[in-house]
Structures are given as structure tokens and as C-alpha cells.
N, C-alpha and C. Protein backbone atom coordinates (compact mmCIF):
# COMPACT_ATOMS: atom_id res chain seq x y z
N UNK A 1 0.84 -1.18 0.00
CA UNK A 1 0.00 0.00 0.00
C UNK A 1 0.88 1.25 0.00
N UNK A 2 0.57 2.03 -1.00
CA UNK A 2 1.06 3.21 -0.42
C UNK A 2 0.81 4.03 0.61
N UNK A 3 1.76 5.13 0.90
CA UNK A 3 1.52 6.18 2.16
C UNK A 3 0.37 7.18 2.14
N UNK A 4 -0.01 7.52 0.95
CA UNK A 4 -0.73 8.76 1.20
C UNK A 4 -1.64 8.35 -0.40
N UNK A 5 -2.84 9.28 -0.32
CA UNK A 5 -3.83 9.48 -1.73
C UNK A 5 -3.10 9.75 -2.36
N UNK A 6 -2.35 10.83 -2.22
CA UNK A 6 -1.41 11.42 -3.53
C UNK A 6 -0.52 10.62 -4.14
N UNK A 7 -0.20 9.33 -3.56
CA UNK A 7 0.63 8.95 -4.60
C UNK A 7 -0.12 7.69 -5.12
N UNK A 8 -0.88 7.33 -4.25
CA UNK A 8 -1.87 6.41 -5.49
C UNK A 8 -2.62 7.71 -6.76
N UNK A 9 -2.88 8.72 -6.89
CA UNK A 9 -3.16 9.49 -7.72
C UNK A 9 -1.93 9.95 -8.54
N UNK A 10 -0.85 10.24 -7.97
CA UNK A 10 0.25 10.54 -8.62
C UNK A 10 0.64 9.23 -9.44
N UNK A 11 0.32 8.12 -9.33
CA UNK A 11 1.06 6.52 -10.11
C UNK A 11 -0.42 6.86 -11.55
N UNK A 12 -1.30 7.26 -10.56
CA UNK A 12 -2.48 7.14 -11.96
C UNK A 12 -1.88 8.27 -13.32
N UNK A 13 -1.36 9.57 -13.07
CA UNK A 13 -0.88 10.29 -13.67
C UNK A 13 0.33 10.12 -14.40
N UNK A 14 0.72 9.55 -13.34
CA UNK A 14 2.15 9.35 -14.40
C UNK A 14 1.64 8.14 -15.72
N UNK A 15 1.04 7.44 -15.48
CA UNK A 15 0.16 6.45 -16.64
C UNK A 15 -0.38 7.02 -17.63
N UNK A 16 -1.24 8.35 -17.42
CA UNK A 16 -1.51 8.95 -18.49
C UNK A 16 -0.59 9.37 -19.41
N UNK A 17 0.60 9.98 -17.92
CA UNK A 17 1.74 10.84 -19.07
C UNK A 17 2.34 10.22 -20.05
N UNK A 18 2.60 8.65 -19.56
CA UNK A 18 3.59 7.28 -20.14
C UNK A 18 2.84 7.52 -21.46
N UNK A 19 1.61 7.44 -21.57
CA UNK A 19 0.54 6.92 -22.45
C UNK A 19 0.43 8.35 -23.41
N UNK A 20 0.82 9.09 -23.13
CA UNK A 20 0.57 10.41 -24.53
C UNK A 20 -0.45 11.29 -24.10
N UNK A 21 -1.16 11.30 -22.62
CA UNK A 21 -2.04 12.38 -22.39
C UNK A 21 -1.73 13.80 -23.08
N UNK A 22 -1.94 14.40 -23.86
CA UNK A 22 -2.19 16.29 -23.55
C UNK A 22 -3.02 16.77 -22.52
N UNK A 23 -4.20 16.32 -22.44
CA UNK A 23 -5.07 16.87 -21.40
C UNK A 23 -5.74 16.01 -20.44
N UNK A 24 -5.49 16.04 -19.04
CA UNK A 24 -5.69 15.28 -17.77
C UNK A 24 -6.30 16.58 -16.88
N UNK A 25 -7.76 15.61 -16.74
CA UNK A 25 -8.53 16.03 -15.85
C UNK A 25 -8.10 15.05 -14.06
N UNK A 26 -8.29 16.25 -12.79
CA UNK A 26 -8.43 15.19 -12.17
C UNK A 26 -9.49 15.93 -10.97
N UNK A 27 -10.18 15.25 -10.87
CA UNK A 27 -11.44 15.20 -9.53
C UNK A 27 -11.29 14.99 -8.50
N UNK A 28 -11.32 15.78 -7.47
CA UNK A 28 -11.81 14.67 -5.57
C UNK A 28 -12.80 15.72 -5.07
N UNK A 29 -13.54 14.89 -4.47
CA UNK A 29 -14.84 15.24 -3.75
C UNK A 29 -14.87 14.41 -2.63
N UNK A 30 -14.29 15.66 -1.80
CA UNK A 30 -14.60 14.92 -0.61
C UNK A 30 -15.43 15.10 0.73
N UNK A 31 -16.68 13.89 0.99
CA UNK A 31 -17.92 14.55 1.69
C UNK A 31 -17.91 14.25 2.93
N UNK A 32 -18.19 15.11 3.83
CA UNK A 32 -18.50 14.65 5.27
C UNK A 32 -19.89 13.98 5.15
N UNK A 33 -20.86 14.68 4.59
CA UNK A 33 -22.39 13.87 5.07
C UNK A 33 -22.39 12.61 3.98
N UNK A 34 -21.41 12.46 3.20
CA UNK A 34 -21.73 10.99 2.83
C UNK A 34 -20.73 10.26 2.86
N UNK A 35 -19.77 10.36 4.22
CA UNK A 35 -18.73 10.05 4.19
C UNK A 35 -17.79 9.21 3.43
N UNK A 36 -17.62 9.63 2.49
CA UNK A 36 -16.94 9.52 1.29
C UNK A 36 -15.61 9.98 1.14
N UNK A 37 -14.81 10.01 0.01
CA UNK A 37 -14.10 10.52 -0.92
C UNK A 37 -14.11 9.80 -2.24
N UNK A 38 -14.32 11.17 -2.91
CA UNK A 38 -14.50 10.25 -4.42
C UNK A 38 -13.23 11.09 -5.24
N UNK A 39 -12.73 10.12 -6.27
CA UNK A 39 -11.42 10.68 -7.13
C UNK A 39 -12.13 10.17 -8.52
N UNK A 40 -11.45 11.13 -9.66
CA UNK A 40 -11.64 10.64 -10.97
C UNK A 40 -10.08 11.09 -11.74
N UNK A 41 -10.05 10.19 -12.49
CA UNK A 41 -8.76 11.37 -13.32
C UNK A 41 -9.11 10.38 -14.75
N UNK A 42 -9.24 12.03 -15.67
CA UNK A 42 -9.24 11.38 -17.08
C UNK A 42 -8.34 12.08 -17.81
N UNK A 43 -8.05 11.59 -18.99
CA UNK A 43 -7.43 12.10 -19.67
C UNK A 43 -7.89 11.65 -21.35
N UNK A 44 -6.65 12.16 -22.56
CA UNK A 44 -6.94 11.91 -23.32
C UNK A 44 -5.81 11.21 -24.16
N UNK A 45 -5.06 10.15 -23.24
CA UNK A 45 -4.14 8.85 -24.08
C UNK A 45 -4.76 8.27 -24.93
N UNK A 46 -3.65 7.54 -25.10
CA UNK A 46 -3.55 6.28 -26.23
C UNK A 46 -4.87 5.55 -25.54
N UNK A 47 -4.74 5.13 -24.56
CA UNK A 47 -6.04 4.40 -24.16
C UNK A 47 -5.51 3.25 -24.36
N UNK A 48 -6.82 1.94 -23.71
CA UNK A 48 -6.80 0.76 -23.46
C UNK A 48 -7.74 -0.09 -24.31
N UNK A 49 -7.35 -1.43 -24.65
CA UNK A 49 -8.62 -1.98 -25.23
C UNK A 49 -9.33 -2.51 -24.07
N UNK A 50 -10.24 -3.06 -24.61
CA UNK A 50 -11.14 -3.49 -23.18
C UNK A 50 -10.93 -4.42 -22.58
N UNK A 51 -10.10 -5.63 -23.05
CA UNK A 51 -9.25 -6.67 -22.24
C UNK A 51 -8.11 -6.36 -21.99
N UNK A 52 -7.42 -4.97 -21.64
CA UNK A 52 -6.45 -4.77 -21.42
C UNK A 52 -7.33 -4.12 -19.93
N UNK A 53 -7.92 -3.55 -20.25
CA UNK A 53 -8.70 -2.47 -19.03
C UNK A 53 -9.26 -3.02 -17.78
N UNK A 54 -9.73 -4.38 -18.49
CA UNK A 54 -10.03 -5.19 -17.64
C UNK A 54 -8.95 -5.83 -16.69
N UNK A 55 -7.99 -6.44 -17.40
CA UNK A 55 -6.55 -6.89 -16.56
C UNK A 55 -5.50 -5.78 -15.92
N UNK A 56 -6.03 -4.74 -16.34
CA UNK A 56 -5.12 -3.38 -16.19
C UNK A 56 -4.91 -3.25 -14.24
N UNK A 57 -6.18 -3.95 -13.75
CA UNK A 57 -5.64 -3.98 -11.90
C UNK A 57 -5.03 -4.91 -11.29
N UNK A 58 -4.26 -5.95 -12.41
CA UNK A 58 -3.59 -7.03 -11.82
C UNK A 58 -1.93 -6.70 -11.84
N UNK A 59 -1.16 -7.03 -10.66
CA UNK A 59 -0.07 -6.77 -10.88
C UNK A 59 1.01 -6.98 -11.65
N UNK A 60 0.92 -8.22 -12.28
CA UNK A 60 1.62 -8.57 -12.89
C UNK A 60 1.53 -8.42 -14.59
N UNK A 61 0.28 -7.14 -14.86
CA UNK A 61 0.13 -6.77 -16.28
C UNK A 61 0.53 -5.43 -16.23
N UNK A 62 1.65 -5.21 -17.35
CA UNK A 62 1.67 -3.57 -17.24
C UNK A 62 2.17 -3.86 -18.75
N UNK A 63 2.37 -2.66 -19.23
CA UNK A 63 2.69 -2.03 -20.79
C UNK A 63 4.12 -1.43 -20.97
N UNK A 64 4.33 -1.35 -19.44
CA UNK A 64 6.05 -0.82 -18.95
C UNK A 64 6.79 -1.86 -19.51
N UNK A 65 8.45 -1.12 -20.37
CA UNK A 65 9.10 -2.33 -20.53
C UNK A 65 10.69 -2.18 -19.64
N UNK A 66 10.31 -1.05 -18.43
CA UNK A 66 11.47 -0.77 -17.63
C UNK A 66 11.37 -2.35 -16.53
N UNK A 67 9.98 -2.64 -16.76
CA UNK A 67 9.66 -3.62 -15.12
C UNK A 67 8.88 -4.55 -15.67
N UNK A 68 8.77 -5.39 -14.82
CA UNK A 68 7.64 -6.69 -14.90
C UNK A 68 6.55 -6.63 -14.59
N UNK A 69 6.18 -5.63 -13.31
CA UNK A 69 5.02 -5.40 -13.07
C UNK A 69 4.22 -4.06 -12.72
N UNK A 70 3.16 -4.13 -12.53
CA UNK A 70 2.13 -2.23 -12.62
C UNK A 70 1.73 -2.62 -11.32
N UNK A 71 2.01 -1.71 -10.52
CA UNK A 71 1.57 -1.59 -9.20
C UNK A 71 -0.20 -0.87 -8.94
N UNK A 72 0.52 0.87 -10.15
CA UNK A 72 -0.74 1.50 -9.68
C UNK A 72 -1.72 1.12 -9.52
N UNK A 73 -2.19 0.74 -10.50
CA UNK A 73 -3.37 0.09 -10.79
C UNK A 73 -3.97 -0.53 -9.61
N UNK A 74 -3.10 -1.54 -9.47
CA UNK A 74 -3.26 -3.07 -8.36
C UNK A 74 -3.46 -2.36 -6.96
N UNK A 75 -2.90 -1.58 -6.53
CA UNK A 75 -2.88 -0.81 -5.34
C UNK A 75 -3.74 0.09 -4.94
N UNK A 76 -3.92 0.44 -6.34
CA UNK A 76 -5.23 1.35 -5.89
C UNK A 76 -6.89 0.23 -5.69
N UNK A 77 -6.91 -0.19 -6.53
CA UNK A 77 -7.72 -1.11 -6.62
C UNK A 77 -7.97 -1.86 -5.13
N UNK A 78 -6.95 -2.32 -4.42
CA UNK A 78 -6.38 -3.14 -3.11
C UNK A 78 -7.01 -1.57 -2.23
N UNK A 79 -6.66 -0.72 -2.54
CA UNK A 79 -6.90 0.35 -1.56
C UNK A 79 -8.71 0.75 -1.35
N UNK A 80 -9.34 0.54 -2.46
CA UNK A 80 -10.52 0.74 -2.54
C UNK A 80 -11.34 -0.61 -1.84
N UNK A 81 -10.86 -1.87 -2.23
CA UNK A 81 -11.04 -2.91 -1.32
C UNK A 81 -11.08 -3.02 0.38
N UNK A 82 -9.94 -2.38 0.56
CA UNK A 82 -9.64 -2.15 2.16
C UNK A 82 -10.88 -1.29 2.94
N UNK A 83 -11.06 -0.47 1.76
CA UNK A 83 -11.68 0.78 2.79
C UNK A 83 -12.86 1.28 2.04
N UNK A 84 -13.69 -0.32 1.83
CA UNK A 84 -15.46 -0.10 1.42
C UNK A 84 -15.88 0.79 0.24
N UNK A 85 -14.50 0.78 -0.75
CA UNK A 85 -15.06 1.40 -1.80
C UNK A 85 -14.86 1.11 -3.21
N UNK A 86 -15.22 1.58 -4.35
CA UNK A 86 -15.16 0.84 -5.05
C UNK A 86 -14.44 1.52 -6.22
N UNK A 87 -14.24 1.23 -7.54
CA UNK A 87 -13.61 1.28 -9.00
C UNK A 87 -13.61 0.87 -10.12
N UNK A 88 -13.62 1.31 -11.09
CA UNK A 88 -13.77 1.62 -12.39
C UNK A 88 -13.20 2.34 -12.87
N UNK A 89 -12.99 1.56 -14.41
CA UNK A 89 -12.43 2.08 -14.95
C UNK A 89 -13.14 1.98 -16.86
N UNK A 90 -12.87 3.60 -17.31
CA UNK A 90 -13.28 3.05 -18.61
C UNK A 90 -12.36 4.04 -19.75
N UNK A 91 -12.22 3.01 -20.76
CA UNK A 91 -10.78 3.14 -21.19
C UNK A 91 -11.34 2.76 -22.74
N UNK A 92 -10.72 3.60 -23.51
CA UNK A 92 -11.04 3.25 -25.12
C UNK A 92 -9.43 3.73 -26.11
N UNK A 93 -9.35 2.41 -26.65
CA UNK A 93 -8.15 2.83 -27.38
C UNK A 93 -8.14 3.62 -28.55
N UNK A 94 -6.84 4.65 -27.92
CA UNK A 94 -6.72 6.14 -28.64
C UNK A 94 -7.54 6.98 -28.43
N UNK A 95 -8.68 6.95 -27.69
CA UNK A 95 -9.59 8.17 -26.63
C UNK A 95 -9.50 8.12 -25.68
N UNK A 96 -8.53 7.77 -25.25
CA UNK A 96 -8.59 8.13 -23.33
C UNK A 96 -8.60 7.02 -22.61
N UNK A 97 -8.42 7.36 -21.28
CA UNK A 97 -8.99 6.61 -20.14
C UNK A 97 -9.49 7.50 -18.86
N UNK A 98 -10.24 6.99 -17.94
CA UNK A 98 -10.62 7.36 -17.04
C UNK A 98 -11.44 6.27 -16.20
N UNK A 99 -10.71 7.02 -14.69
CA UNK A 99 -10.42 6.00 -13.53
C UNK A 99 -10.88 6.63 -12.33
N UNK A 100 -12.21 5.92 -11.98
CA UNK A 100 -12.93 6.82 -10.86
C UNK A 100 -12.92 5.41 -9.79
N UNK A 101 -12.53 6.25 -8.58
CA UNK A 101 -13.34 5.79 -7.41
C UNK A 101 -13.46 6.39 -6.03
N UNK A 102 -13.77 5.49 -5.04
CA UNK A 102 -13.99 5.99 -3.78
C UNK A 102 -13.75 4.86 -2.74
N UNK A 103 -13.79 5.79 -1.53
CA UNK A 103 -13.32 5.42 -0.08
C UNK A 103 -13.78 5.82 0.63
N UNK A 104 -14.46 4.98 1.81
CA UNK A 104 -14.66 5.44 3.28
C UNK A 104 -14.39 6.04 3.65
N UNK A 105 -14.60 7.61 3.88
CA UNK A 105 -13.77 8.60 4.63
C UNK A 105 -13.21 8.53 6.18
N UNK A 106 -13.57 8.10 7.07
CA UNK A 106 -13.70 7.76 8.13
C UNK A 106 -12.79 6.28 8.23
N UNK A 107 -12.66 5.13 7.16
CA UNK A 107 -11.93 4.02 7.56
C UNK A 107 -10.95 3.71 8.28
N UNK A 108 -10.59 3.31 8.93
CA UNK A 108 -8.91 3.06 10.23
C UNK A 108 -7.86 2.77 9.00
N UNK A 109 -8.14 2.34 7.84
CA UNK A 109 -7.16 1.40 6.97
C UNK A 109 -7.17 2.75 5.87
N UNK A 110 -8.06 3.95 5.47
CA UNK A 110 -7.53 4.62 4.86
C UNK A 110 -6.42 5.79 4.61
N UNK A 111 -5.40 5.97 3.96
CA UNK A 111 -4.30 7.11 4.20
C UNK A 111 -4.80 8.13 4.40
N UNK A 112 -3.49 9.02 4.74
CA UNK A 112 -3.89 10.44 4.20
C UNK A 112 -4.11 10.75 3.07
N UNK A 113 -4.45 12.12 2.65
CA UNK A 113 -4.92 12.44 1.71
C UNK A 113 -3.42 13.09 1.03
N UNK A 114 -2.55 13.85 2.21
CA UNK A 114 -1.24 13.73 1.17
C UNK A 114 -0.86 15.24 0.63
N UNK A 115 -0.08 15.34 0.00
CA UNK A 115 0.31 16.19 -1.16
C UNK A 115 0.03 16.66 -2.37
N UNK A 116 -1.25 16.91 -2.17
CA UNK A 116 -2.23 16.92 -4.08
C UNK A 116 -1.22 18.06 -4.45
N UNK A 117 -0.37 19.30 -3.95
CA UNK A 117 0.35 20.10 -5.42
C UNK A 117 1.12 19.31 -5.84
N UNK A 118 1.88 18.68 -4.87
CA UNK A 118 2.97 17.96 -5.02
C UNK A 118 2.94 17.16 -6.00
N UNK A 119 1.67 16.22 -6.40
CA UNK A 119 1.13 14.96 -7.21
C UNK A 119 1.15 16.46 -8.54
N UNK A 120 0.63 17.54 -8.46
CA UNK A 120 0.34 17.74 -9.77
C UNK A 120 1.84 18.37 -10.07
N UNK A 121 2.41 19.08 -9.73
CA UNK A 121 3.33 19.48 -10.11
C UNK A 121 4.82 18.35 -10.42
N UNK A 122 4.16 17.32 -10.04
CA UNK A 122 5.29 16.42 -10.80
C UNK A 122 4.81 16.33 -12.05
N UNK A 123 3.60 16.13 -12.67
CA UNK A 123 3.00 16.51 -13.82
C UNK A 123 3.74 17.07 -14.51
N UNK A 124 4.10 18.51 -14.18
CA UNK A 124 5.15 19.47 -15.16
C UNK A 124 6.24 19.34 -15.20
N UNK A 125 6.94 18.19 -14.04
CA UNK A 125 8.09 18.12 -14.30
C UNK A 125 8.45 16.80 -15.66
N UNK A 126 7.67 16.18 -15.64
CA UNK A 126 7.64 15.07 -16.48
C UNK A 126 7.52 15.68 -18.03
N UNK A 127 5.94 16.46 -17.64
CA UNK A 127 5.61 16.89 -19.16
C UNK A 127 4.98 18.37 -19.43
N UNK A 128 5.80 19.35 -19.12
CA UNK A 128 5.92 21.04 -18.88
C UNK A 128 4.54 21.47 -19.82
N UNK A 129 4.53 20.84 -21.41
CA UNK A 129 3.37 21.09 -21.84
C UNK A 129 2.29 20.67 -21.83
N UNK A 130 1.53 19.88 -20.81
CA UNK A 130 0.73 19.20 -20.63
C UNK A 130 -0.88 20.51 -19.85
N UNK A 131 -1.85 20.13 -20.89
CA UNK A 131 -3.13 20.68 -19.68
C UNK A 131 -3.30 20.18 -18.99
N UNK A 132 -3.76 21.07 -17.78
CA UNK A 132 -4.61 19.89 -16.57
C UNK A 132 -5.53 20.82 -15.90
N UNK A 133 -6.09 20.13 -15.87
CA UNK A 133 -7.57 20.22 -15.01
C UNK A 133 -7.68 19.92 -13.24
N UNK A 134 -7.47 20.51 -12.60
CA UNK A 134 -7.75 20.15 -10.91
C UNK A 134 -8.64 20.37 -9.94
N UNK A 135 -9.58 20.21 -9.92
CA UNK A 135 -10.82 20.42 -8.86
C UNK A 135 -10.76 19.61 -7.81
N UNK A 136 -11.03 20.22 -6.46
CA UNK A 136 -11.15 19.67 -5.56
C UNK A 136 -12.11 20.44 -4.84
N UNK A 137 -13.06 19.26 -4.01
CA UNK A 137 -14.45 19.78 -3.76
C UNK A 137 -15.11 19.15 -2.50
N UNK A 138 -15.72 20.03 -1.74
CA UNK A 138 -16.91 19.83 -0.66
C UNK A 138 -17.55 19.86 -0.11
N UNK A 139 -18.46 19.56 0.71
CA UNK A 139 -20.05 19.28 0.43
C UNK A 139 -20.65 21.62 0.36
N UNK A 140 -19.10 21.77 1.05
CA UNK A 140 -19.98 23.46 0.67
C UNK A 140 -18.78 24.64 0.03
N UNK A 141 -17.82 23.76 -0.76
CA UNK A 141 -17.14 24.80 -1.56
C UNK A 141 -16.34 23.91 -2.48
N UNK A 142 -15.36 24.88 -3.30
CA UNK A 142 -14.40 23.74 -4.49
C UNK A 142 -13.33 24.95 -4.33
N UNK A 143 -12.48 24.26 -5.26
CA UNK A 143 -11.47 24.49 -5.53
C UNK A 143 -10.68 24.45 -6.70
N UNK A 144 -10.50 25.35 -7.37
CA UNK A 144 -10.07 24.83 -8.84
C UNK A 144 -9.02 25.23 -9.60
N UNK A 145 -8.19 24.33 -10.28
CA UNK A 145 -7.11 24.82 -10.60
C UNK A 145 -6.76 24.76 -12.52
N UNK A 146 -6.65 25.26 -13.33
CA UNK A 146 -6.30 24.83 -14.70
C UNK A 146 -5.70 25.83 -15.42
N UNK A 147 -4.81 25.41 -16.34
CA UNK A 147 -3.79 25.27 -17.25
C UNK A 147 -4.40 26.44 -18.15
N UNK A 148 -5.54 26.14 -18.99
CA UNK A 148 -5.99 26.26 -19.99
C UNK A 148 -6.40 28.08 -19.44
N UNK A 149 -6.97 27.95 -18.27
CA UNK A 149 -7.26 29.62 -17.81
C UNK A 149 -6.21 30.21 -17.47
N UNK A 150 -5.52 29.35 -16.48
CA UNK A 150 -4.28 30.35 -16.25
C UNK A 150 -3.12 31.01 -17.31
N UNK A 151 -3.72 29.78 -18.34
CA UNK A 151 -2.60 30.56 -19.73
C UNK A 151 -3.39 31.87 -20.56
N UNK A 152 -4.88 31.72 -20.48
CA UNK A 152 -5.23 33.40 -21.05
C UNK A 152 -5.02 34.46 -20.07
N UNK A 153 -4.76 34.09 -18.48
CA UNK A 153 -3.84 35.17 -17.49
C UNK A 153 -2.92 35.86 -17.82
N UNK A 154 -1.76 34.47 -18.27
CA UNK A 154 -0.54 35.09 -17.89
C UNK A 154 0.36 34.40 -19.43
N UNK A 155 0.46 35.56 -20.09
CA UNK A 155 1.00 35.15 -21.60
C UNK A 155 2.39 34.26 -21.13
N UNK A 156 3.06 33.42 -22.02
CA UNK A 156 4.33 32.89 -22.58
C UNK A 156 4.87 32.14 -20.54
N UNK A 157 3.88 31.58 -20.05
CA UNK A 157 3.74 31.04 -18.40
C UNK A 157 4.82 30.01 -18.97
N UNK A 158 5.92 29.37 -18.50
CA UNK A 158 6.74 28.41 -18.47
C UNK A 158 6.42 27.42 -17.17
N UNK A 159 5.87 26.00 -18.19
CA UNK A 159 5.54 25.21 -17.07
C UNK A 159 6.98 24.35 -16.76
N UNK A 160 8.06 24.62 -17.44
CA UNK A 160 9.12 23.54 -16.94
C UNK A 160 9.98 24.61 -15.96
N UNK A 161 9.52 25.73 -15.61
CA UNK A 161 10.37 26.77 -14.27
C UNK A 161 10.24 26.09 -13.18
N UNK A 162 11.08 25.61 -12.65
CA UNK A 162 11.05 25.08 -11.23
C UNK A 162 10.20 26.22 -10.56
N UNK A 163 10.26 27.42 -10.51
CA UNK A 163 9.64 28.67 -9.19
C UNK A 163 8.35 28.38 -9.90
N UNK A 164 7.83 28.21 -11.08
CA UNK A 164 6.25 28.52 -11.79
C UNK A 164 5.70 26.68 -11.22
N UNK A 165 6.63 25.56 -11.23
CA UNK A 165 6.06 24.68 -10.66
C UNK A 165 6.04 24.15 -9.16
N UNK A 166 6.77 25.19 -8.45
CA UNK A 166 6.92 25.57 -6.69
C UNK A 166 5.35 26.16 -6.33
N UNK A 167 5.64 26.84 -7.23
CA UNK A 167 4.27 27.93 -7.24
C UNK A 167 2.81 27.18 -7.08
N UNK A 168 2.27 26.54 -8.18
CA UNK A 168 1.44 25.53 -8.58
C UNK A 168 1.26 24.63 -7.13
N UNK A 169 2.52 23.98 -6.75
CA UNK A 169 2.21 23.36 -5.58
C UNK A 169 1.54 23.85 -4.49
N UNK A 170 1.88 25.31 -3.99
CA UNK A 170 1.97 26.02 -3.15
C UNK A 170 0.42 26.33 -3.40
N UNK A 171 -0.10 27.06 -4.06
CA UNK A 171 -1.16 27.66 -4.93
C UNK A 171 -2.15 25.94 -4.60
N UNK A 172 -1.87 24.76 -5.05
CA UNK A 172 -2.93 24.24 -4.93
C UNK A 172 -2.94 23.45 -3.56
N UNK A 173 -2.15 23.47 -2.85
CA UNK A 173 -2.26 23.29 -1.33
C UNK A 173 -2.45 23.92 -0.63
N UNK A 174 -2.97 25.21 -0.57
CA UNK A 174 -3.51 26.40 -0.17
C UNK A 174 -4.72 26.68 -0.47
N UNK A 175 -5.38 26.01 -1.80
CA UNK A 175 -6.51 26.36 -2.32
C UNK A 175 -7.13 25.12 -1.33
N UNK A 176 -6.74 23.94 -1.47
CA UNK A 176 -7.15 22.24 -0.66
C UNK A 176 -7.67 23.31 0.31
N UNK A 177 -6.63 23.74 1.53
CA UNK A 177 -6.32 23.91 2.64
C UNK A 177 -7.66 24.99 3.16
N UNK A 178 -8.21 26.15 2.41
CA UNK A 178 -8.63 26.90 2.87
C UNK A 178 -10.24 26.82 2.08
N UNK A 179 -10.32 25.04 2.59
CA UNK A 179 -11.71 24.72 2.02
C UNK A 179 -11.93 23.49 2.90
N UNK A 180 -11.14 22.92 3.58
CA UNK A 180 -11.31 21.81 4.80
C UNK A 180 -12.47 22.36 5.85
């Protein structure tokens, strides 16, 4: 298991990136009155066929040819098991994928929630030109973060600047923070 949400979300991202995403959406909603947390992250890869999508949460199937086996997947999957919740996934080759689920908010066996700038801003370190989409949400406010607005802000924005992806972190752990 991993330590924290963020890096079972951060393993889902880096999958997109492997895979040719340009644009990655990612979701959490997280509710006190239905004690929940729900995550989504889509994007728009290469995608999966549907017997790949299907085997895609076993460990010992991955598309990696650094390793033998795909953790994310498996772990997250194992994580939603632990802690009364569930997953899906739906995946079409060369349109995307997208990977929703949820967790017991309240469970003894669930992590923290972690480092969400941290998870996105490795994003830019991997792939500087990449959109993304970040909302985070609950039961009485959100939070939102994207690429696509902040670039009609702020002309010629460099997403591979270490200070512009310090920033991002900072900026979306502050936005989390002052919505708990």
C-alpha cells in the first residue's frame, strides 16, 4: 500500500503521461455527510482496449518495458477494497482513459490524503506542456485549478520553471487547505 492518496493518484498520472495524455482532468470530492471521498482522473491517451482495461488492476500486467510489473493500478484497486469502496475504470483505445473511485472517509485502513500540489506538479516536471484540469471539492465549496485559464492570465507562463512549478504546488495546497 502506499503512504498517502497522492501517490496512489500521482502513479495514476504518471500512466496517463507514459501513455501520450495532452489533457488530464483530475477530480476529488470529498464529503462529510456521505462520508466519502471520491477521485476521478481522465485524460486523453492512447487508451486501453477493453481486455487490457479489464486486466489493467492485476499486478503482474503492465505495458512498462522498464519492469515486470504495474503496481498502480493493483494498489489502488487493493486500496478501494480495504476501505469499502469501489472502481472503475473506462478506457477506449486512442480516446482516453478514465479512472474513478472511492473510499470510506472515516476508515482506520484509509491514508492520508497527502500532497495533491505535489502529485500535480510532478506533472510538469515530467511533461511542462501538458493541460490539466484540478478540482477539488466539498459538500460546501471547491477548488479549482487549470492550465488552460491560467494561460489566457498570464501570456508565454513556463511550465518547466522550477519557481512557476513551486508555485502551482503552493497555490494548490492552499486552495485544498482553505476549504477543509
Amino acid at each position: 500500500m502506499m503512504e498517502d492518496l497522492a501517490m496512489h493518484m500521482l502513479e495514476l498520472l504518471m500512466n496517463s503521461l507514459e501513455h501520450n495524455a495532452s489533457r488530464i482532468e483530475i477530480f476529488i470530492y470529498s464529503s462529510e455527510t456521505k462520508n466519502r471521498i471520491y477521485f476521478k482522473i481522465s485524460d486523453d491517451s492512447d487508451g486501453m482496449a477493453l481486455d487490457m482495461s479489464v486486466k489493467a488492476v492485476d499486478s503482474f500486467v503492465t505495458t512498462r518495458t522498464t519492469r515486470k510489473v504495474g503496481m498502480g493500478l493493483a494498489f489502488m484497486k487493493s486500496l478501494c477494497d480495504y476501505t469499502n469502496g469501489s472502481y472503475h475504470i473506462k478506457s477506449k483505445l486512442n480516446e482516453g482513459t478514465s479512472i474513478s473511485f472511492d473510499v470510506q472517509k472515516d476508515h482506520i485502513d484509509l491514508p492520508p490524503l497527502g500532497d495533491m500540489g505535489e502529485m500535480v506538479m510532478f506533472a510538469f516536471v515530467k511533461k511542462p506542456d501538458i493541460s490539466l484540469r484540478f478540482e477539488y471539492k466539498t459538500d460546501d465549496d471547491s477548488f479549482n485549478f487549470d492550465t488552460i485559464k491560467l494561460n489566457e492570465e498570464i501570456e508565454d507562463l513556463s511550465y518547466d520553471n522550477p519557481e512557476v512549478q513551486l508555485w502551482i504546488k503552493k497555490y494548490i495546497n492552499e486552495g485544498i487547505d482553505s476549504i477543509k
